[in-house]
Protein backbone atom coordinates (compact mmCIF):
# COMPACT_ATOMS: atom_id res chain seq x y z
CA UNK A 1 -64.95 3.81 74.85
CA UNK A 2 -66.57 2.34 71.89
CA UNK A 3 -65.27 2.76 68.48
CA UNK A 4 -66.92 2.85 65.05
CA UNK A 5 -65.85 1.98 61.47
CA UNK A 6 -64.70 5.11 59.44
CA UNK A 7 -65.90 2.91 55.91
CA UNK A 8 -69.53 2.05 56.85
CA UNK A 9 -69.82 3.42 60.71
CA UNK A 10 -70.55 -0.05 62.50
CA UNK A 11 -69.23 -0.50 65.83
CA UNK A 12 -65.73 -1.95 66.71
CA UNK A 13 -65.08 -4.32 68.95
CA UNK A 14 -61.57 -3.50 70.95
CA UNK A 15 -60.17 -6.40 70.16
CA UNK A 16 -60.85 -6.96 66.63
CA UNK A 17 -58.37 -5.40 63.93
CA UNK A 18 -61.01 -5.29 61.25
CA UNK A 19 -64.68 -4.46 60.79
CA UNK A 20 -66.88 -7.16 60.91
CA UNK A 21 -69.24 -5.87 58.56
CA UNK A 22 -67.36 -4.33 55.79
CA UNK A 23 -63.76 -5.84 56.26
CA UNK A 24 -62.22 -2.15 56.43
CA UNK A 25 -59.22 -2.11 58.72
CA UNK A 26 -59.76 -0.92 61.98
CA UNK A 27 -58.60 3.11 63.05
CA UNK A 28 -54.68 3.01 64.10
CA UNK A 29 -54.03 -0.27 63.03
CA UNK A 30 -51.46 -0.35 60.46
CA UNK A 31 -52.09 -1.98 57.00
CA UNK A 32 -49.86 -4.18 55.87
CA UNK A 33 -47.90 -3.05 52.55
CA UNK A 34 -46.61 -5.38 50.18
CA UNK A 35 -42.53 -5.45 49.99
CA UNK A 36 -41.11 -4.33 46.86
CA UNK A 37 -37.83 -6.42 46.62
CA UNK A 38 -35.11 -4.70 44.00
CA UNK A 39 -34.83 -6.17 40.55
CA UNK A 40 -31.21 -7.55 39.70
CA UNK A 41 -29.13 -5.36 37.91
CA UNK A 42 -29.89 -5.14 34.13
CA UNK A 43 -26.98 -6.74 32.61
CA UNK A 44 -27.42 -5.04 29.04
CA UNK A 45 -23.90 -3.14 30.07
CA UNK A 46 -22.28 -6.04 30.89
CA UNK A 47 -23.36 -8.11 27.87
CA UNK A 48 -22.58 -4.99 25.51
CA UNK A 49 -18.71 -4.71 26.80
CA UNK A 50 -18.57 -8.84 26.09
CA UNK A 51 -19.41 -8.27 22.83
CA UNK A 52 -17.38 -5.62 22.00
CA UNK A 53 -14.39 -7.54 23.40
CA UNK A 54 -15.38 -10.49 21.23
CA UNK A 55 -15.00 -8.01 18.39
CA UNK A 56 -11.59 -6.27 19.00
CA UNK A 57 -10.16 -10.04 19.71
CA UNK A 58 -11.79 -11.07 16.05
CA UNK A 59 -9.92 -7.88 14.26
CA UNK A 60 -6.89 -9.00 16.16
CA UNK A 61 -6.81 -11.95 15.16
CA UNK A 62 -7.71 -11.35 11.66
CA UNK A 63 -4.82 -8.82 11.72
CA UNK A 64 -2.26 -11.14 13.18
CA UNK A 65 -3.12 -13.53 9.95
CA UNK A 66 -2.76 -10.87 7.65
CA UNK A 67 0.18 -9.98 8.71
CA UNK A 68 1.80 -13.34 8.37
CA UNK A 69 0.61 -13.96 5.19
CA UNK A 70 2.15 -10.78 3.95
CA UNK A 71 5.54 -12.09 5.53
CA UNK A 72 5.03 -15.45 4.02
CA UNK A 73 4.07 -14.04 0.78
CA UNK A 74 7.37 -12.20 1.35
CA UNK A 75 9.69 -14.85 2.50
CA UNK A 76 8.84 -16.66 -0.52
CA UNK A 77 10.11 -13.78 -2.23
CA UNK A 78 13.37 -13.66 -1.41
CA UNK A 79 13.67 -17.37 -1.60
CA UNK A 80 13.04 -16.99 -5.09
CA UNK A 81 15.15 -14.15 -5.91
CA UNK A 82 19.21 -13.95 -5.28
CA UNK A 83 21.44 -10.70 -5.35
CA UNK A 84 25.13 -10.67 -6.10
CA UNK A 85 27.13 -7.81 -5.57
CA UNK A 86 30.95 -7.27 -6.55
CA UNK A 87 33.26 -4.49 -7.56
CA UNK A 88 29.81 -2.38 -8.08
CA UNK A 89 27.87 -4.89 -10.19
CA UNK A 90 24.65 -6.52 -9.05
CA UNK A 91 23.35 -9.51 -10.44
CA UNK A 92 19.20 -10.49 -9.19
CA UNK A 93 18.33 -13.71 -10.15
CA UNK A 94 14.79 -14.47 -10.20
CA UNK A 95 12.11 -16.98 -11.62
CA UNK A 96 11.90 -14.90 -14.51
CA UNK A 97 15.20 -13.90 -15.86
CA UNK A 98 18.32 -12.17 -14.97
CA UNK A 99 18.31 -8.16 -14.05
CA UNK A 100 22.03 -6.94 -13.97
CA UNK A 101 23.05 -3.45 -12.97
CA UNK A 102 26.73 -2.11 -13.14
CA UNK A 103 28.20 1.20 -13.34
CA UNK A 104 31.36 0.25 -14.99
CA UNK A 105 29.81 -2.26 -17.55
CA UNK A 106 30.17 -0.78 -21.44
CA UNK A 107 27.73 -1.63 -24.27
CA UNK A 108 28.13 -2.21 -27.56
CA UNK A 109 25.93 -0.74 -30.61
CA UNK A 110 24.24 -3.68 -31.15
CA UNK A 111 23.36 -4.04 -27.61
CA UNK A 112 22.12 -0.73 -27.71
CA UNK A 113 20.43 -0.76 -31.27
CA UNK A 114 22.87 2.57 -31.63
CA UNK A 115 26.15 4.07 -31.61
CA UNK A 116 27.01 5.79 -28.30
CA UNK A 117 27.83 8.96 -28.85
CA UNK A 118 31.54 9.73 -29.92
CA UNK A 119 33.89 10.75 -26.80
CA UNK A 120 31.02 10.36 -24.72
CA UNK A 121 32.10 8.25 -21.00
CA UNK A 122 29.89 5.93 -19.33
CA UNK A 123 27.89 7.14 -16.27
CA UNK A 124 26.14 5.69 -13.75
CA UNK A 125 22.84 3.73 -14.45
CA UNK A 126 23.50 0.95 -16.98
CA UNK A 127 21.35 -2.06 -16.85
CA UNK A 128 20.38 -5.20 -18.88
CA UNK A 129 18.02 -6.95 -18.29
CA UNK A 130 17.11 -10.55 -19.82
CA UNK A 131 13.57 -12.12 -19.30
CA UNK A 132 11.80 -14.61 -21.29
CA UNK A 133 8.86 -12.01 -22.62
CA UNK A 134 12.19 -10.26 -24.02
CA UNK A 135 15.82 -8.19 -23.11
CA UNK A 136 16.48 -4.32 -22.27
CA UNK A 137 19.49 -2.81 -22.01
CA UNK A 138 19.97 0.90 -21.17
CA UNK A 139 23.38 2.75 -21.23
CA UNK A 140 24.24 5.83 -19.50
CA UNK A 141 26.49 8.42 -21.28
CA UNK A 142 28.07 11.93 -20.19
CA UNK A 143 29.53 14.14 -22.51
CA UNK A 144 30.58 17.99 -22.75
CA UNK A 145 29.11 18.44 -25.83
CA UNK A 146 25.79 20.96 -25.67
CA UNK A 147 22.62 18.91 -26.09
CA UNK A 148 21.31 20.33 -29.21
CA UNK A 149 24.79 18.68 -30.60
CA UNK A 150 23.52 15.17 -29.31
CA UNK A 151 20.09 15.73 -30.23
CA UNK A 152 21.33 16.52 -34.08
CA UNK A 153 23.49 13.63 -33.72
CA UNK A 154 20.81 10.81 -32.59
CA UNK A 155 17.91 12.42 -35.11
CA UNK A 156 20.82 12.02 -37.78
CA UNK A 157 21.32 8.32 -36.87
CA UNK A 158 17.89 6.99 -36.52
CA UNK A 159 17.33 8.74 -39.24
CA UNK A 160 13.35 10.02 -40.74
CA UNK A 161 11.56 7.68 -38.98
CA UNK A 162 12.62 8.83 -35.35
CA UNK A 163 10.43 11.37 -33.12
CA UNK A 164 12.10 13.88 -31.45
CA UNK A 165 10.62 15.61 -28.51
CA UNK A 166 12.14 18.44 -26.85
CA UNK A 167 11.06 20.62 -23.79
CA UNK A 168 14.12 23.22 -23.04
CA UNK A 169 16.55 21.46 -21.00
CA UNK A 170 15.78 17.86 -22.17
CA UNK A 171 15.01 16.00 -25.17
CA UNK A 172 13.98 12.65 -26.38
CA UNK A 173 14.55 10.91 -29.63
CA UNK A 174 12.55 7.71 -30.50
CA UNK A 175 12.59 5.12 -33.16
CA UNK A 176 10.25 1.81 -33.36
CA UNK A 177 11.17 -1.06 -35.51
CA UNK A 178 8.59 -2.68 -36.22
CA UNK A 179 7.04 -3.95 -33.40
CA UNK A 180 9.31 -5.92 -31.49
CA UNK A 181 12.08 -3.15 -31.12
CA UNK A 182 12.36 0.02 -29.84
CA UNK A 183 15.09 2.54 -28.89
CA UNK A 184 14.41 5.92 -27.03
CA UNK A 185 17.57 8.31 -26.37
CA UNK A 186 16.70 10.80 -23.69
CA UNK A 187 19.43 13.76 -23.81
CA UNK A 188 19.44 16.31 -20.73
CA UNK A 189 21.90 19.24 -19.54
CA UNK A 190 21.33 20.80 -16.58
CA UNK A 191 23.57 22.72 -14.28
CA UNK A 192 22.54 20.21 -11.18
CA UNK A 193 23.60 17.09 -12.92
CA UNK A 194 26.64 15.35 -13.94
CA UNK A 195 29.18 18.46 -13.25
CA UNK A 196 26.65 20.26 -15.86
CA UNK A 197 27.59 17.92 -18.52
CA UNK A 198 24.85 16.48 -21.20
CA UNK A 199 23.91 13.48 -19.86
CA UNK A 200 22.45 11.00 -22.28
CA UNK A 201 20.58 7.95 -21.63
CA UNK A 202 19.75 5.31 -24.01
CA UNK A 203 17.06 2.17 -23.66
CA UNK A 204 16.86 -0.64 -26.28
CA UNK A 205 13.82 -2.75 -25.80
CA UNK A 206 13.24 -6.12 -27.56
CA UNK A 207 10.38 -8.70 -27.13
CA UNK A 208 11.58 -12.08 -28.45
CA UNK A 209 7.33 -12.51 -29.34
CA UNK A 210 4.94 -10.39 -31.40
């Protein structure tokens, strides 16, 4: 049974897979398809997840640096300064003078560029400290005397040229000589503090330059 060409209607030969005068593939023989092979993987993901690891290890390691250079910073520190402690005194020595803090230690007027107040005890919170830019020394006081008593008393001592600044339960009272020397006296009764005794606290500042 002869067979024609379905492109340009020439006659097939049975035994030829293809028309001879146009090329066309012959009826029920199947045309070969070219194979599509899959493309690899895009690695985008993969490359994305290495950087990101790169960058956590970098803030790691940035942080791990930090962090000894803050405990270096702070070793060197404490190499520098020294703490004593005995009977309730502490001495720190550092680089730049001597800080010493004692409950029990009494001051004299000159040390405090004042008298202390008369019968008053010593309280916690004394301190002198000595450094080259200058000394302070601050004395801590209780008394049962009202506060408007101290007050009186300290404005009568440092006389005209003292401030006095007073807001209900507290006061201050402040005197500048000239300007290497200072002395603030900060009186305060309240019922919390001290047994509700007057507590009075007084700091005497001098820089040894101008």
């Amino acid at each position: 049974m002869a067979s024609f060409c379905a492109n340009c209607g020439a006659a097939l030969s049975p035994d030829n897979h293809a028309c001879a005068a146009c090329g066309a593939p012959a009826a029920g023989v199947p045309v070969a398809t070219p194979v599509l092979t899959a493309a690899p993987a895009a690695t985008s993901g993969g490359s994305a997840l290495k950087i990101v690891l790169i960058i956590v290890a970098i803030v790691v390691g940035l942080g791990i640096l930090g962090m000894g250079a803050v405990g270096f910073a702070v070793w060197r520190v404490s190499r520098a300064i020294h703490v004593n402690g005995h009977n309730g005194q502490m001495t720190m020595q550092t680089p730049g003078g001597t800080i010493t803090a004692d409950s029990s230690q009494s001051f004299t007027a000159s040390e405090l560029g004042t008298d202390v107040y008369p019968g008053a005890l010593s309280a916690r919170g004394g301190m002198r400290m000595n450094l080259p830019t200058g000394s302070m020394v601050t004395g801590v006081f209780v008394t049962s005397d009202s506060k408007e008593q101290v007050v009186d008393y300290y404005k009568s001592k440092l006389g005209s040229g003292a401030s006095t600044y007073d807001s209900g339960d507290s006061a201050m009272v402040t005197l500048g000589r000239g300007e290497q020397e200072s002395i603030i006296v900060t009186i305060s009764a309240r019922a919390s503090q001290e047994d509700g005794k007057t507590r009075i606290a007084i700091v005497h500042t001098k820089a040894s330059k101008p």
